[in-house]
N, C-alpha and C. Protein backbone atom coordinates (compact mmCIF):
# COMPACT_ATOMS: atom_id res chain seq x y z
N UNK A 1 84.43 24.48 146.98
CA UNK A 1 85.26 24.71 145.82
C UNK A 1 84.59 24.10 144.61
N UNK A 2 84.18 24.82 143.75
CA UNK A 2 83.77 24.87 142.27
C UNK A 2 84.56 23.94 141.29
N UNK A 3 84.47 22.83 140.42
CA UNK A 3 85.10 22.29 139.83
C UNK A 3 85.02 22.56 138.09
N UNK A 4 86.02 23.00 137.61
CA UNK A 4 86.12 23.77 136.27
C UNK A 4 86.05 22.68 135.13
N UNK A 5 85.30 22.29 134.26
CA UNK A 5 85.63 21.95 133.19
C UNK A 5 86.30 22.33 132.13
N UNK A 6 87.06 20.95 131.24
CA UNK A 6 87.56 21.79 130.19
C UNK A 6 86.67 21.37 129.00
N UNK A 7 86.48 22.56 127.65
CA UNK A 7 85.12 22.14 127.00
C UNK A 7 85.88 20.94 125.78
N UNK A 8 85.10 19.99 125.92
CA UNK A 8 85.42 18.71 124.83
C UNK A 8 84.44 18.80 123.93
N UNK A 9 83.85 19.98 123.06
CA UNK A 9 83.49 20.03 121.71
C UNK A 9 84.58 20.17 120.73
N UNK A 10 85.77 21.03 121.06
CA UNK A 10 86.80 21.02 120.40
C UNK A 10 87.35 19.42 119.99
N UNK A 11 87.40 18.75 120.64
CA UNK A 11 88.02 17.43 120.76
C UNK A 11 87.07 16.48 119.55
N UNK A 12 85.73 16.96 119.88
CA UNK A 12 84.59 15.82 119.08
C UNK A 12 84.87 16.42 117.70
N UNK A 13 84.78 17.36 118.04
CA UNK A 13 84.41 18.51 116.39
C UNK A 13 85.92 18.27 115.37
N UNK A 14 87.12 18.56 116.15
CA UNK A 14 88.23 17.56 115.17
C UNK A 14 87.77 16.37 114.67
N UNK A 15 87.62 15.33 115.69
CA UNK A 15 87.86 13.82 115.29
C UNK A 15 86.68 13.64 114.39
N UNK A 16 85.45 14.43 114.50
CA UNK A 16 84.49 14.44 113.05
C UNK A 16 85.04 14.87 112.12
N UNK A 17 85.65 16.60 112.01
CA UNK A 17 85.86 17.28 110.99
C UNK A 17 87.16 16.41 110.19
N UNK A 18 88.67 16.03 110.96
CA UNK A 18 89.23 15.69 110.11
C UNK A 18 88.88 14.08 109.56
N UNK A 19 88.47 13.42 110.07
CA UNK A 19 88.12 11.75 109.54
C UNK A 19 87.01 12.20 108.29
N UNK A 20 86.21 12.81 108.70
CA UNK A 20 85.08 13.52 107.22
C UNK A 20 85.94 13.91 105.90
N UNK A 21 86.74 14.81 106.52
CA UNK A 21 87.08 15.22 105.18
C UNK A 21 88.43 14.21 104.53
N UNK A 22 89.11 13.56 104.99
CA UNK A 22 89.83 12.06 104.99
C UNK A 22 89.00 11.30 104.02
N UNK A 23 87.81 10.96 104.51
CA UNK A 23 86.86 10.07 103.80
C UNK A 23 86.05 10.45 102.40
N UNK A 24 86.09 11.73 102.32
CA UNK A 24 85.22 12.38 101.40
C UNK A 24 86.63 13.08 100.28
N UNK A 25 87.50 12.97 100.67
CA UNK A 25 88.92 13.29 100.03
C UNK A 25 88.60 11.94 99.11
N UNK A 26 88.44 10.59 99.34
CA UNK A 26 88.54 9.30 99.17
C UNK A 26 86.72 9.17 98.23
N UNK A 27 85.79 9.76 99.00
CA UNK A 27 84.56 9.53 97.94
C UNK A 27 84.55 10.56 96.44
N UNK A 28 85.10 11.95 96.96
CA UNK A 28 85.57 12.52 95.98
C UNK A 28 86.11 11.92 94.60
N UNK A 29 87.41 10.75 94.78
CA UNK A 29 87.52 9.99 93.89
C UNK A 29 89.65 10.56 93.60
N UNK A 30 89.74 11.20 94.32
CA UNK A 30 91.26 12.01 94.73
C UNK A 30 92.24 10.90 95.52
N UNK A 31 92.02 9.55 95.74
CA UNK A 31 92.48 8.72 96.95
C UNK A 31 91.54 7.43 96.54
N UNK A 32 92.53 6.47 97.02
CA UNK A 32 91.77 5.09 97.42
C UNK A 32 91.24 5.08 99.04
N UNK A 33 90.55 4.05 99.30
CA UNK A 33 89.94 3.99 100.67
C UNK A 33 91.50 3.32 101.47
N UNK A 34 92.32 4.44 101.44
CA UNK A 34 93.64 3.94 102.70
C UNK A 34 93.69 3.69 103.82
N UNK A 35 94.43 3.36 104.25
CA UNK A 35 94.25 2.58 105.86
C UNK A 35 94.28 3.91 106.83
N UNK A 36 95.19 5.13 106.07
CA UNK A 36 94.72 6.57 107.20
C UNK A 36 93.13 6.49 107.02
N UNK A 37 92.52 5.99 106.49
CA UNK A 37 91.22 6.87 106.69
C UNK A 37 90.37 5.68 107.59
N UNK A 38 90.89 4.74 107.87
CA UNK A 38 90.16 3.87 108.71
C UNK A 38 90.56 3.70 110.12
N UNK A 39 92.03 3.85 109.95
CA UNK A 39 92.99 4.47 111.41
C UNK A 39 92.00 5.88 111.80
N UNK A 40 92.08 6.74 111.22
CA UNK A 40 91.06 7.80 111.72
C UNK A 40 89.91 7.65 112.14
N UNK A 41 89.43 6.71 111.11
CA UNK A 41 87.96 6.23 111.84
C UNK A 41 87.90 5.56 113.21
N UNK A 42 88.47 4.82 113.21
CA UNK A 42 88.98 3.64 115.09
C UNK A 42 89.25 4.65 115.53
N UNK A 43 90.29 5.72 115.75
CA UNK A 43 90.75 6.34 116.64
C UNK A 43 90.30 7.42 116.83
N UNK A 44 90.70 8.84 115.75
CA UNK A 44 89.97 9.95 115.81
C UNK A 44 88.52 10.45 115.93
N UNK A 45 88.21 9.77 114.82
CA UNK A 45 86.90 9.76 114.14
C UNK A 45 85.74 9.24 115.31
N UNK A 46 86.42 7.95 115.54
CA UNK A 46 85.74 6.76 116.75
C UNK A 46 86.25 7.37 117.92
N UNK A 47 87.04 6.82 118.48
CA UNK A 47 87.51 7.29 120.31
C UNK A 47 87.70 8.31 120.55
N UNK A 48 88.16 9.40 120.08
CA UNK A 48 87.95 10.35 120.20
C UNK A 48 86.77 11.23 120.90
N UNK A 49 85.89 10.82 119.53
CA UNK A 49 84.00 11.55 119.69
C UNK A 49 83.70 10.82 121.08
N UNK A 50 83.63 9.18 121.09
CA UNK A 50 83.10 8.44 122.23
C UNK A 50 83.95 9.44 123.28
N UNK A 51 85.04 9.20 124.02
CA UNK A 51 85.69 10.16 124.56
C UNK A 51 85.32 11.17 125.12
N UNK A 52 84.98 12.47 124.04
CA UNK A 52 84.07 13.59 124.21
C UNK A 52 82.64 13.65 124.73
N UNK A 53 82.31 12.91 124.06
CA UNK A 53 80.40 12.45 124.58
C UNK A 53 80.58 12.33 125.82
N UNK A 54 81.65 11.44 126.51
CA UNK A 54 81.64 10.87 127.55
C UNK A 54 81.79 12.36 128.65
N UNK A 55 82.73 13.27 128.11
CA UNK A 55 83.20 14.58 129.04
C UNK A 55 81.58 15.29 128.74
N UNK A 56 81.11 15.23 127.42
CA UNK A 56 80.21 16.23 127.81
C UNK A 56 78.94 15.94 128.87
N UNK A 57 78.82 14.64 128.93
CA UNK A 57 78.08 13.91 130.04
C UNK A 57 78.51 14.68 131.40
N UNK A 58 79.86 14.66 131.67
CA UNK A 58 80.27 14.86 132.56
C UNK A 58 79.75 16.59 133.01
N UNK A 59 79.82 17.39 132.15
CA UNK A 59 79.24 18.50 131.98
C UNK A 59 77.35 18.57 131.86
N UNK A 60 76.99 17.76 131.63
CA UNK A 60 75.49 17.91 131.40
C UNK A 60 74.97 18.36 130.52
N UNK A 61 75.47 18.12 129.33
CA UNK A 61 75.34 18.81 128.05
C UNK A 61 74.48 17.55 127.22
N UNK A 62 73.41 17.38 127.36
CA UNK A 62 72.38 15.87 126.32
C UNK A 62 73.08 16.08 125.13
N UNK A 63 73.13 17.14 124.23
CA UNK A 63 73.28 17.61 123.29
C UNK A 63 74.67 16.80 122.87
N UNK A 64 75.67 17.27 123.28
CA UNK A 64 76.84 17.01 122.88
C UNK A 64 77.64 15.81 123.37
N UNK A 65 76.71 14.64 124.67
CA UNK A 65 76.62 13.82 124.63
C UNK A 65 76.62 12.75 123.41
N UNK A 66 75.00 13.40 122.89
CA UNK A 66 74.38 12.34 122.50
C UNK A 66 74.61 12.48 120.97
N UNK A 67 75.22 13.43 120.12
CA UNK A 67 76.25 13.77 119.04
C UNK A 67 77.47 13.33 118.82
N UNK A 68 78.27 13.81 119.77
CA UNK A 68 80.06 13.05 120.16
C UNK A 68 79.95 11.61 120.13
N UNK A 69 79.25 11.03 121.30
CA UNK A 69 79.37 9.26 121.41
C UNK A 69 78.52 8.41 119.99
N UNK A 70 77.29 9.14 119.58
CA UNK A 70 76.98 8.59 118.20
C UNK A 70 77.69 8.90 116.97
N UNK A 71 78.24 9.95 116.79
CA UNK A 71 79.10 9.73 115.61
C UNK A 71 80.36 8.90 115.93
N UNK A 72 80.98 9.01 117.23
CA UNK A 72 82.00 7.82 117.39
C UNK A 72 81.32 6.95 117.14
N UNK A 73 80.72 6.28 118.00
CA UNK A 73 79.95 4.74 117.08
C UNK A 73 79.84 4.82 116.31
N UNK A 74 79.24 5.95 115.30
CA UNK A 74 79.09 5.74 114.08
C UNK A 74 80.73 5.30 112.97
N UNK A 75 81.51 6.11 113.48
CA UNK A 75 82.94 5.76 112.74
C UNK A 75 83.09 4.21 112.97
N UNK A 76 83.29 4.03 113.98
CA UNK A 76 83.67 2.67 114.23
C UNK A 76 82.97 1.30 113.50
N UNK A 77 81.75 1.70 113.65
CA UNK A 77 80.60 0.79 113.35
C UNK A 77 81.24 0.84 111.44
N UNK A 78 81.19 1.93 110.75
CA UNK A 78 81.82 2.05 109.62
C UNK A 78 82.88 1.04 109.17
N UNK A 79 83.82 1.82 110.03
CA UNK A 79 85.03 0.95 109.96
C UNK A 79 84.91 -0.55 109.91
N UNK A 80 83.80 -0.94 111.00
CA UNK A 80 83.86 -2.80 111.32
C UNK A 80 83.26 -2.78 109.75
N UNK A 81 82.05 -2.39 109.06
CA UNK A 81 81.94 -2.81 107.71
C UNK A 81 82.91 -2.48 107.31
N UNK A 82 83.67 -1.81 106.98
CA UNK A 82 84.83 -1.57 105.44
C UNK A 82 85.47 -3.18 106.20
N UNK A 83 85.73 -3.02 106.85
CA UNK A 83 87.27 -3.82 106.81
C UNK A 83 86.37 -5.39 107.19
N UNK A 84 85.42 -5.75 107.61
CA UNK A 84 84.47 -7.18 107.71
C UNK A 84 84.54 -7.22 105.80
N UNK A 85 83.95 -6.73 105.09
CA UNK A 85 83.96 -6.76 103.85
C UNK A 85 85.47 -6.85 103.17
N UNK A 86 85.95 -6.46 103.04
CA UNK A 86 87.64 -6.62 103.30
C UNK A 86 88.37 -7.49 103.31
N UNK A 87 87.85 -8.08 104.61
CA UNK A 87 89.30 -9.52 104.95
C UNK A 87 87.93 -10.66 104.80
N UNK A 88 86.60 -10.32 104.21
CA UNK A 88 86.08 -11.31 103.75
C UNK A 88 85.45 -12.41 105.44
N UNK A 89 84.82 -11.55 106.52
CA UNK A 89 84.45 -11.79 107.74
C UNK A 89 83.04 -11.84 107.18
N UNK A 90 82.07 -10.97 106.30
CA UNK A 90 80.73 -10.57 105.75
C UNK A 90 80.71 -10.37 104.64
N UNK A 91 79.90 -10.22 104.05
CA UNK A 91 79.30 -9.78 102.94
C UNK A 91 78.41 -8.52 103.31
N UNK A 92 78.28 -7.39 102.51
CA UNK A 92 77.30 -6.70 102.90
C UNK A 92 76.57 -6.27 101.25
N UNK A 93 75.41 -5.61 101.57
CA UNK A 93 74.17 -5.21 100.20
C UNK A 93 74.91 -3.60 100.24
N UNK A 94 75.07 -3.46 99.02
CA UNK A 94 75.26 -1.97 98.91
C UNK A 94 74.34 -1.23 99.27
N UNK A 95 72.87 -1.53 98.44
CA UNK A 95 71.64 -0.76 98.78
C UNK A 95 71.26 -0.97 100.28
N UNK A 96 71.63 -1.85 101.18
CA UNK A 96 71.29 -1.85 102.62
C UNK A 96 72.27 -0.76 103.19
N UNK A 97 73.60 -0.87 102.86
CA UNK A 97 74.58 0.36 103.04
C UNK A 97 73.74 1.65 102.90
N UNK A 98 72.85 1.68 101.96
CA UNK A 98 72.17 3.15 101.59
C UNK A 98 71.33 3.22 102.47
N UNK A 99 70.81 2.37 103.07
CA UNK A 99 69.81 2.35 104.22
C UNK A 99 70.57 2.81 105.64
N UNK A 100 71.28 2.61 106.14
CA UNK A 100 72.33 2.37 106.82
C UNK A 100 72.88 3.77 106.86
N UNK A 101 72.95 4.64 105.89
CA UNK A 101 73.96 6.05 105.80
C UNK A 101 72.52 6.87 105.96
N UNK A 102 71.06 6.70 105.16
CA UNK A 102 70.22 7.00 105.12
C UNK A 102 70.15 7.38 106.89
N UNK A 103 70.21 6.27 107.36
CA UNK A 103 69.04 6.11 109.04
C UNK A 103 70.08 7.32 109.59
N UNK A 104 71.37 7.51 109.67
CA UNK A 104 72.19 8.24 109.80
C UNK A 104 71.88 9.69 109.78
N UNK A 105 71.34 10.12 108.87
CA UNK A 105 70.70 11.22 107.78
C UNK A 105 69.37 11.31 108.88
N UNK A 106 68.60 10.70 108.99
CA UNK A 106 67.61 10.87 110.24
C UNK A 106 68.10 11.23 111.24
N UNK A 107 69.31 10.71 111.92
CA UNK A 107 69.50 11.62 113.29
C UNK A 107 70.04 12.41 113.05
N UNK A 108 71.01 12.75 112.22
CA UNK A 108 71.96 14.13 112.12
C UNK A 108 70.79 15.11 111.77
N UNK A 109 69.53 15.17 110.86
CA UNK A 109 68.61 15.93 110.71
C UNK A 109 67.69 16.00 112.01
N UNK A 110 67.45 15.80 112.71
CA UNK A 110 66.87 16.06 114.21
C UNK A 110 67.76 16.51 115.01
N UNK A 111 68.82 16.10 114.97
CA UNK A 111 70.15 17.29 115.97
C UNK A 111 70.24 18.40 114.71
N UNK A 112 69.93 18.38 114.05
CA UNK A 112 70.19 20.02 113.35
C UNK A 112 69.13 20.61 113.86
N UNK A 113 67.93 20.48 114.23
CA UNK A 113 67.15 21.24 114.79
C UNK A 113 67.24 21.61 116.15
N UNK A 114 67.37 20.37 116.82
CA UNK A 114 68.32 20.98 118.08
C UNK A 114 68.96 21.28 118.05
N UNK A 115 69.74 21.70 117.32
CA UNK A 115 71.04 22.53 117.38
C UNK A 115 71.03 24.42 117.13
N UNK A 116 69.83 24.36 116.41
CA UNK A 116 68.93 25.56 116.16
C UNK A 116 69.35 26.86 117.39
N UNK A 117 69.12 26.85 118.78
CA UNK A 117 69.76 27.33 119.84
C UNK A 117 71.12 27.44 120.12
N UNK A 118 72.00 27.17 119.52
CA UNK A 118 73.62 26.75 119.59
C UNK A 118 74.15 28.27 118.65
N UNK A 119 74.80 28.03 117.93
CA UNK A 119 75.33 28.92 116.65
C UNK A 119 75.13 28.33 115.56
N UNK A 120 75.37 29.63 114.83
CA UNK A 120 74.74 29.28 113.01
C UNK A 120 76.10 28.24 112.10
N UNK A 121 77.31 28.32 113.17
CA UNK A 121 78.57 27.02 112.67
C UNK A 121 77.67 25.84 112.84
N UNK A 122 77.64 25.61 114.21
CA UNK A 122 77.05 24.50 114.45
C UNK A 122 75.98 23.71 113.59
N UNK A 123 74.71 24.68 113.40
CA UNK A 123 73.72 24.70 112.59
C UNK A 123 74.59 24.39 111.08
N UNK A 124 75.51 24.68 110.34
CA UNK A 124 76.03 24.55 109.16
C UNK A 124 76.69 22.98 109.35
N UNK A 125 77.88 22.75 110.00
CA UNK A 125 77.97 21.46 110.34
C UNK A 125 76.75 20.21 109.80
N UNK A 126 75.74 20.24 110.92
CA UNK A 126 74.38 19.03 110.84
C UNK A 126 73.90 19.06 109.60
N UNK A 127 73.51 20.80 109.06
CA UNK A 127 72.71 20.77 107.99
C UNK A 127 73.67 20.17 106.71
N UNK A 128 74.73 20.37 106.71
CA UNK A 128 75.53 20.09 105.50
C UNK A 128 75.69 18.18 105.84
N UNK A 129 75.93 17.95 106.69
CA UNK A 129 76.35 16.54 107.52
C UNK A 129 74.82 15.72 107.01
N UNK A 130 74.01 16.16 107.19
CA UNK A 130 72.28 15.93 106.63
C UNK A 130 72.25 15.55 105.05
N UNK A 131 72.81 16.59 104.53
CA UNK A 131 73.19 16.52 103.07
C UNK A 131 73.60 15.57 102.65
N UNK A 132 74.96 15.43 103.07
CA UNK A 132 76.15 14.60 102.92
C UNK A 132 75.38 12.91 102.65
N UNK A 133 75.08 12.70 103.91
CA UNK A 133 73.98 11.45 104.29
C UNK A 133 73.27 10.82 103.35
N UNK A 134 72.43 11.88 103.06
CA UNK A 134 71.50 11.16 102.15
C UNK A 134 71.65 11.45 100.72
N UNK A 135 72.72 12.33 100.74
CA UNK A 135 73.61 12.20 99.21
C UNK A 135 74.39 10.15 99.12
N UNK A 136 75.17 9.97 100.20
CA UNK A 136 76.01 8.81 99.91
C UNK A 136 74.58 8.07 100.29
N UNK A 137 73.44 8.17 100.41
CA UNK A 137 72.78 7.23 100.50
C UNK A 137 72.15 6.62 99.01
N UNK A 138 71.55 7.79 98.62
CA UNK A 138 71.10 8.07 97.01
C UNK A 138 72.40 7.31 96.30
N UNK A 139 73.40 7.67 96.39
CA UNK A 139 74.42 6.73 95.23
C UNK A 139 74.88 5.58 95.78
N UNK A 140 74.36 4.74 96.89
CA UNK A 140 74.09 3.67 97.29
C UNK A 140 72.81 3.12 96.69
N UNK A 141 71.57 3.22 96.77
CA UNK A 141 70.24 3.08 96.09
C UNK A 141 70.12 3.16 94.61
N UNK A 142 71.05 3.79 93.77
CA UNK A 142 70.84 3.60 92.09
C UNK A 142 72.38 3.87 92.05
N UNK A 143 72.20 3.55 90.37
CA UNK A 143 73.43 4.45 89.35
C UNK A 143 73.50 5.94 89.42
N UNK A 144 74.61 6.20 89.79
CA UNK A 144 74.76 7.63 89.71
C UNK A 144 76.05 7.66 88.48
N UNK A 145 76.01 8.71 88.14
CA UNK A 145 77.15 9.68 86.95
C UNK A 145 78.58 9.83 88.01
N UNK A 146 79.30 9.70 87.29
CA UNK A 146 81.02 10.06 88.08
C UNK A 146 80.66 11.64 88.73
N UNK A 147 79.53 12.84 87.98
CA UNK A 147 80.16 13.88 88.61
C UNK A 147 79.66 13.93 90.21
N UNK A 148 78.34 12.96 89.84
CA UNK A 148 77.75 13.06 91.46
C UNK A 148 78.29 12.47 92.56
N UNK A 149 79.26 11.47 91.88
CA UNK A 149 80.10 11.44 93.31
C UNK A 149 81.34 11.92 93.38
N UNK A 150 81.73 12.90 93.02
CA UNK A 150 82.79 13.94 93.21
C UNK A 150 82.02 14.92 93.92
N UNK A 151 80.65 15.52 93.17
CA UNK A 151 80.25 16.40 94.09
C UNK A 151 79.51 15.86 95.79
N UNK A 152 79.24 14.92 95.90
CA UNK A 152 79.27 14.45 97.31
C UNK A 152 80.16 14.39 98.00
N UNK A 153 81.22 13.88 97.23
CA UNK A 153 82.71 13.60 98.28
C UNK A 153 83.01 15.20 98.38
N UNK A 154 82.75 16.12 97.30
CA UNK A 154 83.41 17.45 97.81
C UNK A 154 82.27 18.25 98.92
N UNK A 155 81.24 17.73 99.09
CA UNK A 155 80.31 18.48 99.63
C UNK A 155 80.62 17.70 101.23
N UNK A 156 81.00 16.26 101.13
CA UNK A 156 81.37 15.77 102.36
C UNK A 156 82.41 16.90 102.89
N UNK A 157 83.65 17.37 102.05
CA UNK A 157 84.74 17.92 102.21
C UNK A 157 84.34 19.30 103.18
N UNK A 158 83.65 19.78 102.47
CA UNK A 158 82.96 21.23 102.86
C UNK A 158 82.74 20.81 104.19
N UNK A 159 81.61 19.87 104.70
CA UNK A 159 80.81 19.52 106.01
C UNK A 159 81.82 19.32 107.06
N UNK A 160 83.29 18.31 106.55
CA UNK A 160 84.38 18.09 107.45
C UNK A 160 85.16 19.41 107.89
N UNK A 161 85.40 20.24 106.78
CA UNK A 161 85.98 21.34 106.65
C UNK A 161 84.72 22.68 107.69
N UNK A 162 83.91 22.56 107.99
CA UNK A 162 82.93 23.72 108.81
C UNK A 162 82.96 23.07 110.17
N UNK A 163 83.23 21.93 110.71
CA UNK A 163 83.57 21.23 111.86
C UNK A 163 84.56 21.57 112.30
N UNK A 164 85.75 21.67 111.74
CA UNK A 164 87.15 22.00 112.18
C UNK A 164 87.12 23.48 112.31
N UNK A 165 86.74 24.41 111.15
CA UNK A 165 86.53 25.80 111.76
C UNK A 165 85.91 25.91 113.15
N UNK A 166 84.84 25.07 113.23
CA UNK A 166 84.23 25.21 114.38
C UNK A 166 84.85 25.02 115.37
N UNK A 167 85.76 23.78 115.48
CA UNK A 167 86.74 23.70 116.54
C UNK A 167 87.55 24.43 116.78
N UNK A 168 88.22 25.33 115.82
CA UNK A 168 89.56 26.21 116.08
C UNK A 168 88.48 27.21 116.54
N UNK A 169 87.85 27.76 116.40
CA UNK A 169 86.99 28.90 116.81
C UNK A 169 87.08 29.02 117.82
N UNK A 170 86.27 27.63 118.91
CA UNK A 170 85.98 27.08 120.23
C UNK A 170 87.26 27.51 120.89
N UNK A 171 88.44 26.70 120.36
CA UNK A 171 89.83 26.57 120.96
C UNK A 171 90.59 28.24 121.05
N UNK A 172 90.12 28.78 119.99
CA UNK A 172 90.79 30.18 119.95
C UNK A 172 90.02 31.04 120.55
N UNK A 173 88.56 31.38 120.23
CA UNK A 173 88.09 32.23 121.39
C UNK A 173 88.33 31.88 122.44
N UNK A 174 87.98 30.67 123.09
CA UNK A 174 88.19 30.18 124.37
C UNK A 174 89.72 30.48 125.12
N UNK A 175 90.61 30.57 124.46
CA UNK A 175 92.09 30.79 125.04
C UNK A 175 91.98 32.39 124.76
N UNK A 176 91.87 32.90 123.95
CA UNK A 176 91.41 34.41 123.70
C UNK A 176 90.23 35.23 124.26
N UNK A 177 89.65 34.65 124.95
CA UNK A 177 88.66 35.56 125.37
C UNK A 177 87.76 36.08 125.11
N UNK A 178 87.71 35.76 123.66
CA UNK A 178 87.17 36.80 122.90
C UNK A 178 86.62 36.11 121.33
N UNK A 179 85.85 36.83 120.84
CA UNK A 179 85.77 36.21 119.49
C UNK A 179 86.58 36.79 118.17
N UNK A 180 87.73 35.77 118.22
CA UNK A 180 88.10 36.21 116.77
C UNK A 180 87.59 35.00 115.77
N UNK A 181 87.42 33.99 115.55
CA UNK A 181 86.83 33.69 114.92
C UNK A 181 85.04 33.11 114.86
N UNK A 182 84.18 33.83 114.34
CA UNK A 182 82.84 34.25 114.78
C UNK A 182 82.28 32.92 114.55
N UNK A 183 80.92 32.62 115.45
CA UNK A 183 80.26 31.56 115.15
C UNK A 183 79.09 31.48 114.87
N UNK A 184 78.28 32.58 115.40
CA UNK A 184 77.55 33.67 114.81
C UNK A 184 76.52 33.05 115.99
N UNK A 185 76.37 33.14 116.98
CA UNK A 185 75.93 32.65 118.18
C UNK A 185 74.12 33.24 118.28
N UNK A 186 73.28 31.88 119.04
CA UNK A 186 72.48 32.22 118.32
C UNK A 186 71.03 31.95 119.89
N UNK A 187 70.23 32.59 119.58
CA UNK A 187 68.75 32.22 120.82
C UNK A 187 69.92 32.55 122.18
């Protein structure tokens, strides 16, 4: 007897897509940095992805392993800076922060190439997520103008916002059979 998985990209691809666009709602300059967006980070954002990584292991998927459980760490790890800085546990360098979102920007740009074989959602996700990166890294590293960080936080928005399509896609073809919402599937 054959044992069926159920697919946990849906699961990762929320707890990225909505904590992203939460956070980038907030870099945008639309919101203060609220405690939903750090609750999302610990939970959604964080346990969640870890969570998923962990099922796609279970499946044999490197890929979505090693994506799901690093962006959970990555939320979390986030989170411990905002809130260490915060209740005054650390101090941190802004420009090391830029280093820090930067190194980030290095792996999400090497899983966009692996991801190259997947679908052209997927591929939009990393590449925009790539963007995103070394956009909040750049206005970590100098002075930037108010519009450039509206247009980062909205370009974060976009990246959170092509994750969640991606998930309802997953969730709806998958219960449907079929593709109604396209992902444009690819190699």
């Amino acid at each position: 007897m054959s044992e069926r998985l159920a697919n946990p990209a849906p699961l990762g691809l929320m707890g990225f897509g909505m904590t992203t666009v939460l956070l980038n709602i907030h870099n945008a300059g639309f919101f203060g940095n609220d405690i939903m967006i750090l609750a999302m980070g610990i939970f959604y954002g964080g346990l969640a992805q870890v969570f998923a990584g962990i099922m796609e292991f279970r499946r044999g998927n490197t890929f979505g392993t090693t994506a799901f459980t690093s962006y959970g760490l990555f939320w979390l790890s986030l989170v411990f800076i905002f809130l260490g800085a915060r209740f005054g546990w650390f101090d941190y360098d802004p420009v090391f922060l830029g280093w820090y979102l930067f190194m980030w920007g290095v792996f999400t740009f090497y899983m966009w190439f692996a991801s190259w074989k997947t679908n052209v959602a997927l591929q939009f996700v990393f590449l925009s997520l790539t963007v995103l990166f070394w956009l909040l890294a750049l206005g970590h590293w100098f002075p930037m103008p108010g519009w450039f960080t509206v247009m980062t936080g909205l370009e974060g928005i976009i990246c959170g916002t092509s994750a969640i399509y991606l998930a309802a896609a997953e969730v709806i073809n998958g219960s449907r059979g079929r593709t109604v919402l396209p992902v444009c599937p690819r190699g």
